[in-house]
Protein backbone atom coordinates (compact mmCIF):
# COMPACT_ATOMS: atom_id res chain seq x y z
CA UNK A 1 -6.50 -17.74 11.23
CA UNK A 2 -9.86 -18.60 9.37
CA UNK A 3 -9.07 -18.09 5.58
CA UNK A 4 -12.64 -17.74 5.15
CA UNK A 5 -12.98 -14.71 7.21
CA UNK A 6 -13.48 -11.70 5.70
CA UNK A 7 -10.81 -9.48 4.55
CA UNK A 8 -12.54 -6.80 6.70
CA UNK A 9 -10.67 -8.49 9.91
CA UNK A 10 -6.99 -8.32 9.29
CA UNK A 11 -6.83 -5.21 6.64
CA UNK A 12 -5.45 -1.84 7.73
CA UNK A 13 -8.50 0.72 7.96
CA UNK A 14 -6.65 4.22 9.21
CA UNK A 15 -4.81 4.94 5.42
CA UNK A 16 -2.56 7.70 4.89
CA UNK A 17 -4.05 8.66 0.86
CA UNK A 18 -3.23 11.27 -1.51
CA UNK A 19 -4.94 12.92 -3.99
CA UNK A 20 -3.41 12.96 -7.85
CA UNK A 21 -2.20 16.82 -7.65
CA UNK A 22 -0.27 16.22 -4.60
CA UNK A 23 3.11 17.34 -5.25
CA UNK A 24 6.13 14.75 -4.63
CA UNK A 25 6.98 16.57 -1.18
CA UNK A 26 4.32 15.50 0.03
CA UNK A 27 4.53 11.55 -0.78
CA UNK A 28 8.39 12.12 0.36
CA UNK A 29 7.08 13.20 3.62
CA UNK A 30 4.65 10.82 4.27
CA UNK A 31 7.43 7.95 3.61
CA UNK A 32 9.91 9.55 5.79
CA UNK A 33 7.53 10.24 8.75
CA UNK A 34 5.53 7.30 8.76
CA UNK A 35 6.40 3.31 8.72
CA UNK A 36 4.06 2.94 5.06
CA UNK A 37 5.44 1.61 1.94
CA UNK A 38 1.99 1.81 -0.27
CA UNK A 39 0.40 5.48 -0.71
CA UNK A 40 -3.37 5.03 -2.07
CA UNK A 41 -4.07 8.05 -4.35
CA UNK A 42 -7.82 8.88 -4.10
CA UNK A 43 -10.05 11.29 -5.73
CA UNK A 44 -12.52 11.83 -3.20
CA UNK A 45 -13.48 8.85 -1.47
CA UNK A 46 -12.34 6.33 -4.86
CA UNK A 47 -9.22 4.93 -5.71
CA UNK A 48 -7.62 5.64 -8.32
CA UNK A 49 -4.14 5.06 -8.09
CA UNK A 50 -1.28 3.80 -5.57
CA UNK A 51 2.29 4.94 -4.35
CA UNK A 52 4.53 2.13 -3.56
CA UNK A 53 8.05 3.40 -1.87
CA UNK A 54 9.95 1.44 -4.27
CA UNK A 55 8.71 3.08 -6.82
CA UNK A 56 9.01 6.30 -5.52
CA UNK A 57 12.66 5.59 -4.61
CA UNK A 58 13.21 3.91 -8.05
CA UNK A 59 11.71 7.53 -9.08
CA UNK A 60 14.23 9.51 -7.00
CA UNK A 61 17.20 6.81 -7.51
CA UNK A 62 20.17 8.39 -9.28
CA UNK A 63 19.13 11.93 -8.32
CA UNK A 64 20.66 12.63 -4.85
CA UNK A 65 24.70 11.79 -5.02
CA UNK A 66 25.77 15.70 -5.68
CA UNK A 67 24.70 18.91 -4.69
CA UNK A 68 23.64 19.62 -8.21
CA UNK A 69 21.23 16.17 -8.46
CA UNK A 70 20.18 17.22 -4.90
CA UNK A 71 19.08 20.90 -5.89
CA UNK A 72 17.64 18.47 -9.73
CA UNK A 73 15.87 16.25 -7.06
CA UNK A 74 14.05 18.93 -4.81
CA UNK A 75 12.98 20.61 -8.63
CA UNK A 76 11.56 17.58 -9.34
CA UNK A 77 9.92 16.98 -6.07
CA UNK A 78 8.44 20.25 -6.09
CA UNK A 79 7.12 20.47 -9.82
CA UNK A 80 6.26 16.72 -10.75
CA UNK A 81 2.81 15.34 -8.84
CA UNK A 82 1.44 12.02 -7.51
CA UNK A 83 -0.06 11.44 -11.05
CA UNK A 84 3.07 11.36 -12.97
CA UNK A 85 4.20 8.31 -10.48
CA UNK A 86 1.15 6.13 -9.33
CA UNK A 87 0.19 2.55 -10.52
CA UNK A 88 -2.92 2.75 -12.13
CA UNK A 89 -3.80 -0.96 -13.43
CA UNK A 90 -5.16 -2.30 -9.56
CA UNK A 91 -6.05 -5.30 -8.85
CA UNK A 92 -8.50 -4.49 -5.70
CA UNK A 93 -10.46 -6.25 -3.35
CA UNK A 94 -13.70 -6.10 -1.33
CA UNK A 95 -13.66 -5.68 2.44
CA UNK A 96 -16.10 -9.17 2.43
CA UNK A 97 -13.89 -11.57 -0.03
CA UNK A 98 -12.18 -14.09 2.29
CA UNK A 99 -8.60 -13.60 3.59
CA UNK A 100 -7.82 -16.76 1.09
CA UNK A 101 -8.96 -14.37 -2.01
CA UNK A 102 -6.20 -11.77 -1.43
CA UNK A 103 -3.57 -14.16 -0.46
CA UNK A 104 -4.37 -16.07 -4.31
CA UNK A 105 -4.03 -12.58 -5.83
CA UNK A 106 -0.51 -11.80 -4.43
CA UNK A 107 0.52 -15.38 -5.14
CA UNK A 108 -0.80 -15.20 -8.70
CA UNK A 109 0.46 -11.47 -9.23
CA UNK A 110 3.00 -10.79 -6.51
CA UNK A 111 1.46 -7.41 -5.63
CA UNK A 112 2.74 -6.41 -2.35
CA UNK A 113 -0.60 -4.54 -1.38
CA UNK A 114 -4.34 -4.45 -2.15
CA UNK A 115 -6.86 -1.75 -2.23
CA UNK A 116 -9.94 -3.17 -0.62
CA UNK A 117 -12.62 -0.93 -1.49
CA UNK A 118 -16.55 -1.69 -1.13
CA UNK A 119 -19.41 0.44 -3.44
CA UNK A 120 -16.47 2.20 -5.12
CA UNK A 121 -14.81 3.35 -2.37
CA UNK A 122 -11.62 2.69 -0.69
CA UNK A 123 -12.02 1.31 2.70
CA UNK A 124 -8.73 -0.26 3.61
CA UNK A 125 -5.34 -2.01 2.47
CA UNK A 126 -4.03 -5.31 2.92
CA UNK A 127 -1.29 -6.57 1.99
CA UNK A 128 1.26 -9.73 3.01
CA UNK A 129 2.17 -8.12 5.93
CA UNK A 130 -1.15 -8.29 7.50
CA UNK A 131 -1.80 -11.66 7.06
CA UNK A 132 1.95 -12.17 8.35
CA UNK A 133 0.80 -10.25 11.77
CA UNK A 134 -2.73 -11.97 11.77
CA UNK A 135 -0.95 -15.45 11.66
CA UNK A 136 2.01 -14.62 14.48
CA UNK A 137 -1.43 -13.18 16.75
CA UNK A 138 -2.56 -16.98 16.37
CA UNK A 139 -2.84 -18.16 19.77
CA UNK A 140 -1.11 -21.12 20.44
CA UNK A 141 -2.59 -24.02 21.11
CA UNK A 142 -1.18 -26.90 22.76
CA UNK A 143 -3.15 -29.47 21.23
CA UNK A 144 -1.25 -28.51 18.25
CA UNK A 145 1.74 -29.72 19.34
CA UNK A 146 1.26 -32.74 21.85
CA UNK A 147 2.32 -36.07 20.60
């Protein structure tokens, strides 16, 4: 993999978003149907917030041992929205900055994902994952490895 190649070539492009008056059922079921951990939460096309599923479980944690925290939990779940949860201090990045830019920001910061938005709006996510899957996609060469 070229560290110099844009961001645009390993990020994930299809997002699963929210908007900020979602209600909690809704991030619950989008983290129990599909194989996410990071919710962006967009008003119209711009970010402006994000969803991890630690936090949300972190949110939830303590809340489901008993059938009274369960019926507490689905109250909460029900009344509480993806404003009262998201991250709101992003570090983002452009769908142009090199591959090498957002792998200095997670080493620097340890975020686990980054918004990659160009002219204000989102456009993607990337996160260590992809680079992970980008690398392992290498083709192996055997020049690499001859003595």
């Amino acid at each position: 993999m070229n560290l110099l190649s844009p961001i645009s070539s390993i990020m994930t492009k299809n997002l699963v978003t929210v908007t900020p008056s979602d209600p909690l059922t809704r991030i619950k079921e989008i983290f129990d149907e599909k194989n996410i951990h990071h919710i962006p939460v967009v008003r119209f096309k711009k970010i402006v917030g994000i969803i991890s599923k630690s936090d949300f479980s972190y949110f939830l944690w303590g809340y489901t041992n008993n059938e009274m925290t369960d019926n507490l939990t689905n109250n909460r779940l029900k009344t509480w929205e993806a404003e009262d949860i998201m991250s709101t201090k992003l570090a983002k990045v452009e769908s142009t900055d090199a591959i090498r830019t957002a792998l200095e920001v997670f080493k620097i910061n340890r975020f686990h994902a980054l918004p990659v938005v160009d002219n204000d709006e989102l456009v993607g996510i990337i996160t260590p994952l992809d680079i992970v899957i980008a690398l392992a996609n290498e083709p192996i060469r055997l020049q690499d490895y001859s003595s």
